[in-house]
N, C-alpha and C. Protein backbone atom coordinates (compact mmCIF):
# COMPACT_ATOMS: atom_id res chain seq x y z
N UNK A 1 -24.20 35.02 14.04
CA UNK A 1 -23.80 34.96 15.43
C UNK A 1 -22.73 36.00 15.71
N UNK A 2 -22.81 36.24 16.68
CA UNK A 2 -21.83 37.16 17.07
C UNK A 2 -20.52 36.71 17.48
N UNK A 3 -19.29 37.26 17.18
CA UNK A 3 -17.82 36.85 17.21
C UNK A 3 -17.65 37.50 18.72
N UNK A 4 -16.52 36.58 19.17
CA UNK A 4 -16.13 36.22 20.07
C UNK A 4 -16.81 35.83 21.37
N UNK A 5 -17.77 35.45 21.13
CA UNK A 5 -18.89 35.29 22.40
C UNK A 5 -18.79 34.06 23.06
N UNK A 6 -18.30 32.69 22.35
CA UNK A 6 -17.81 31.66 22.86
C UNK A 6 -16.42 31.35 22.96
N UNK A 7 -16.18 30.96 24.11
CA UNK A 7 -14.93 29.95 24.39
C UNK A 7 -14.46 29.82 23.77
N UNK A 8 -13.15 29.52 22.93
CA UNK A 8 -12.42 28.67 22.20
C UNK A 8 -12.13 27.67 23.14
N UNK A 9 -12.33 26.20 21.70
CA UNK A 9 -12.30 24.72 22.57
C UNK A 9 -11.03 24.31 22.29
N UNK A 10 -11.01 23.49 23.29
CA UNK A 10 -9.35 22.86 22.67
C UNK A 10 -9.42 21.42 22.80
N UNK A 11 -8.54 20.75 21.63
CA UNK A 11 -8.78 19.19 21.80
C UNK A 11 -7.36 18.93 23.15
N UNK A 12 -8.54 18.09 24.50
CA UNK A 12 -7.37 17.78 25.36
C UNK A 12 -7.46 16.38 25.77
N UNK A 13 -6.17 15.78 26.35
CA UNK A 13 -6.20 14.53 26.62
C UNK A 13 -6.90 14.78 28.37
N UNK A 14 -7.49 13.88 28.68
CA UNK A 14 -8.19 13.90 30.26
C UNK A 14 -7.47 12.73 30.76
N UNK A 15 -6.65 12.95 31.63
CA UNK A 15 -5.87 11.69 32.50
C UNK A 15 -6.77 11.58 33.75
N UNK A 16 -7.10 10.29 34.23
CA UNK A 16 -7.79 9.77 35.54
C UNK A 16 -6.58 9.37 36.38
N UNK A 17 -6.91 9.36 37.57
CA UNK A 17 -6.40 8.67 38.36
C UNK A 17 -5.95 7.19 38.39
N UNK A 18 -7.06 6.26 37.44
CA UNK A 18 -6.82 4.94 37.58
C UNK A 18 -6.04 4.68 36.69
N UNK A 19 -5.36 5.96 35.77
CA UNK A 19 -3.92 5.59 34.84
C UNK A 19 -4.96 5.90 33.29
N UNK A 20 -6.42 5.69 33.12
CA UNK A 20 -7.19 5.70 32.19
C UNK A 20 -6.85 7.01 31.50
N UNK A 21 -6.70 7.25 30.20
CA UNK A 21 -6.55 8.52 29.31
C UNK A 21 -7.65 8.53 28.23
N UNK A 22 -8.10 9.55 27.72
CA UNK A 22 -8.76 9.43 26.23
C UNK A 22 -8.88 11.06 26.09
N UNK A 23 -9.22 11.26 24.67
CA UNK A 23 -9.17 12.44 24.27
C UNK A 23 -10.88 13.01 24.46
N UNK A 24 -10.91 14.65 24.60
CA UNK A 24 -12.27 15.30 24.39
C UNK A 24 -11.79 16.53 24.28
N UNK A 25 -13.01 17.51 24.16
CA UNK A 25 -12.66 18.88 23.70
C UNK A 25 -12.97 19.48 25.12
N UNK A 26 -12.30 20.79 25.69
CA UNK A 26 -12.83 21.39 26.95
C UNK A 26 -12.16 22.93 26.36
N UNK A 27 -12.73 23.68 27.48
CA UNK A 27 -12.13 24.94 27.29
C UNK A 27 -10.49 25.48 28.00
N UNK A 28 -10.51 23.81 29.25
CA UNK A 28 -9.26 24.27 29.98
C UNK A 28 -8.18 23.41 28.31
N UNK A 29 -7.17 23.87 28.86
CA UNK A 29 -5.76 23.18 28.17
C UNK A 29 -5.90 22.02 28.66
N UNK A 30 -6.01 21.16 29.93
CA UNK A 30 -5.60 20.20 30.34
C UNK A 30 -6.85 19.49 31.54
N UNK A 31 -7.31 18.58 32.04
CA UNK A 31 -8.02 17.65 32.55
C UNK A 31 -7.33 16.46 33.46
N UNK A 32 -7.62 17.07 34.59
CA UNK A 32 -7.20 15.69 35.43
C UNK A 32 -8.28 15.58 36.48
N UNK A 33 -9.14 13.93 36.24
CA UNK A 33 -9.87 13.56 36.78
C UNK A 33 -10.07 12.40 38.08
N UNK A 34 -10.50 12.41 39.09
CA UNK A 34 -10.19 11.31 40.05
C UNK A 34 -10.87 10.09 39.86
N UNK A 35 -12.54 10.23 39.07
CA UNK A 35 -13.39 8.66 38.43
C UNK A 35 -13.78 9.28 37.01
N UNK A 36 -13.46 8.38 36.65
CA UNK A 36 -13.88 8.20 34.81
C UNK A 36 -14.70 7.01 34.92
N UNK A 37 -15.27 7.00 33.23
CA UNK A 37 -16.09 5.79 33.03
C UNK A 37 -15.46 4.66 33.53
N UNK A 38 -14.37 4.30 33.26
CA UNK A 38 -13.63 2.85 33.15
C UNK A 38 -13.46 2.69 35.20
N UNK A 39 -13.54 3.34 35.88
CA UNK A 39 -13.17 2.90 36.93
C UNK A 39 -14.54 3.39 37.95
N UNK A 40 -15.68 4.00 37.56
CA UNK A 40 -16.25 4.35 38.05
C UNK A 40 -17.11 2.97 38.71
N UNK A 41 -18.10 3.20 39.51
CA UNK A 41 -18.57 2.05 40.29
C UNK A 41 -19.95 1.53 39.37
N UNK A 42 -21.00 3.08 38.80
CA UNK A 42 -21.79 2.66 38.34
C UNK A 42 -21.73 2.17 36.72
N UNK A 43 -20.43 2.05 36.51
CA UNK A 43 -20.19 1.61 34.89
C UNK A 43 -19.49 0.02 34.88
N UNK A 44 -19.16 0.28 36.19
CA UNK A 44 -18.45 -1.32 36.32
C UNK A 44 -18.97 -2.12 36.86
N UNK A 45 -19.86 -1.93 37.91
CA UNK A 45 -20.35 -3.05 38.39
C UNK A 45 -19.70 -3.13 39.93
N UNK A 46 -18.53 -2.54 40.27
CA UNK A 46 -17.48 -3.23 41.43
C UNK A 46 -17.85 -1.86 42.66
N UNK A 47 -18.11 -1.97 43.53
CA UNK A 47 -18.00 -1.14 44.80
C UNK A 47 -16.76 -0.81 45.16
N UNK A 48 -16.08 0.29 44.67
CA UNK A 48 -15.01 0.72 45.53
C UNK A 48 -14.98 1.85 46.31
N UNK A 49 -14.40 1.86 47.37
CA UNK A 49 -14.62 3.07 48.39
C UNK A 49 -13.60 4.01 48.11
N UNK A 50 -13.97 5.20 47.90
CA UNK A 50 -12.87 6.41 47.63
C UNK A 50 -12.84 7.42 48.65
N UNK A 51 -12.07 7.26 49.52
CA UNK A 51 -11.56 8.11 50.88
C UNK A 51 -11.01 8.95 50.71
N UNK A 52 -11.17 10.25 50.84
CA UNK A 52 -10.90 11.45 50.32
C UNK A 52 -10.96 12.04 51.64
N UNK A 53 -9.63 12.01 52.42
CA UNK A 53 -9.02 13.07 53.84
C UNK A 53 -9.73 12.45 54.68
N UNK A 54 -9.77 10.75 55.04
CA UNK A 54 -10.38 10.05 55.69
C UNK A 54 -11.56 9.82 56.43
N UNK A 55 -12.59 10.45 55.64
CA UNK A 55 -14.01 10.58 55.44
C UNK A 55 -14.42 9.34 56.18
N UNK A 56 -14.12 7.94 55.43
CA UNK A 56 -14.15 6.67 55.68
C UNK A 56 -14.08 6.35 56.70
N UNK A 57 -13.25 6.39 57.66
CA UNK A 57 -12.03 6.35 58.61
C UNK A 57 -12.86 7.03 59.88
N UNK A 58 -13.22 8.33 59.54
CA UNK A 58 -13.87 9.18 60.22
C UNK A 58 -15.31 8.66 60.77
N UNK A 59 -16.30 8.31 59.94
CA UNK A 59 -17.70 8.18 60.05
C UNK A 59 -17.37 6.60 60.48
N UNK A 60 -16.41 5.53 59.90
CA UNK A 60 -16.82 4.44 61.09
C UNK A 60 -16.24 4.54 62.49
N UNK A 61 -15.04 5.36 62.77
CA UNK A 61 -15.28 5.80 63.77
C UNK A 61 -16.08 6.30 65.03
N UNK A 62 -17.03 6.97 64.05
CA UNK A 62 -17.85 8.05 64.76
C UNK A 62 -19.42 6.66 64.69
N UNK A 63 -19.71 6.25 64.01
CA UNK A 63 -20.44 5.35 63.88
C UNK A 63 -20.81 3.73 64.43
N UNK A 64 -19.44 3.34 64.90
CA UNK A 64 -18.95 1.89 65.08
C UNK A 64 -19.56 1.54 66.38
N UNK A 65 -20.35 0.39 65.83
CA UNK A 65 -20.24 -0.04 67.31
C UNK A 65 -19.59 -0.13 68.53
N UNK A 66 -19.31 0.07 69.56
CA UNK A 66 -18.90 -0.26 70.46
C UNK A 66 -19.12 -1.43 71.34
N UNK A 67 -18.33 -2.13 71.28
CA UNK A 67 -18.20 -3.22 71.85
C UNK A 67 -18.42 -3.55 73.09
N UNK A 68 -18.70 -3.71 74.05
CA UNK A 68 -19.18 -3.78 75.59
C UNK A 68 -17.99 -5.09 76.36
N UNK A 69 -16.51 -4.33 76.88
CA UNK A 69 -15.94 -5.96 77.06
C UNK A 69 -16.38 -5.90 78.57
N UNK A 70 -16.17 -7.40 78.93
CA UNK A 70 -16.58 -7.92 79.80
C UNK A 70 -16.09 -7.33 81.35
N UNK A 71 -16.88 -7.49 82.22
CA UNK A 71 -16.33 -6.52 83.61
C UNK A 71 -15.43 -7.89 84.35
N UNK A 72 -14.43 -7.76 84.53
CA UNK A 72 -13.36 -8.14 85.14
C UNK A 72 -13.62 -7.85 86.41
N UNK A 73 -14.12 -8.42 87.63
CA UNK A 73 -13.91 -8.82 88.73
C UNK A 73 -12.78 -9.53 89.62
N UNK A 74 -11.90 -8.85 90.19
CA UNK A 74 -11.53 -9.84 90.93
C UNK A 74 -11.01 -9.27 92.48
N UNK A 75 -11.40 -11.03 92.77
CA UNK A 75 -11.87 -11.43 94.26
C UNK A 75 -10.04 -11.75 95.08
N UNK A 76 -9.79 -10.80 95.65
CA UNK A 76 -9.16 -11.23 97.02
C UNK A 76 -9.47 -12.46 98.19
N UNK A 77 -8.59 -13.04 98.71
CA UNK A 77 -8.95 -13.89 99.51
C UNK A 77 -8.57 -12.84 100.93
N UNK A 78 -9.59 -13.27 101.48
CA UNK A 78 -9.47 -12.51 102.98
C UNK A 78 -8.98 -13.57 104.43
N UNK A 79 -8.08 -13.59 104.66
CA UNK A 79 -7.86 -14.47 105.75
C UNK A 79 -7.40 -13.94 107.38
């Protein structure tokens, strides 16, 4: 094989967001991830919503029903 043609790997720790750490090899120095296995939805079982610059927020907004309130009439007495 020819020298220098790959990457050098480095053993790094990968920190998640949900506080989760474990070690793997990458080419950066360092790893910071927002879902890992341990908190991810399809490894756990649990639905959590991850709102990222209020995506969430945004589309039920833009989506939501609107409610229809009631028309308020009112009657004067005429004398």
């Amino acid at each position: 094989m020819k020298e220098k043609m790959h990457p050098e790997l480095h053993e790094v720790k990968v920190h998640c967001a949900c506080g989760n750490e474990f070690m793997t090899r990458s080419t950066k120095k360092e790893l910071r991830v927002e879902v890992c296995a341990a908190c991810h939805p399809f490894f756990t079982g649990k639905q959590r919503l991850m709102d990222t610059e209020g995506r969430v927020e945004k589309f039920n907004k833009k989506y939501a029903k609107k409610e229809a309130a009631p028309a308020v009439v009112e009657t004067t007495p005429e004398a």
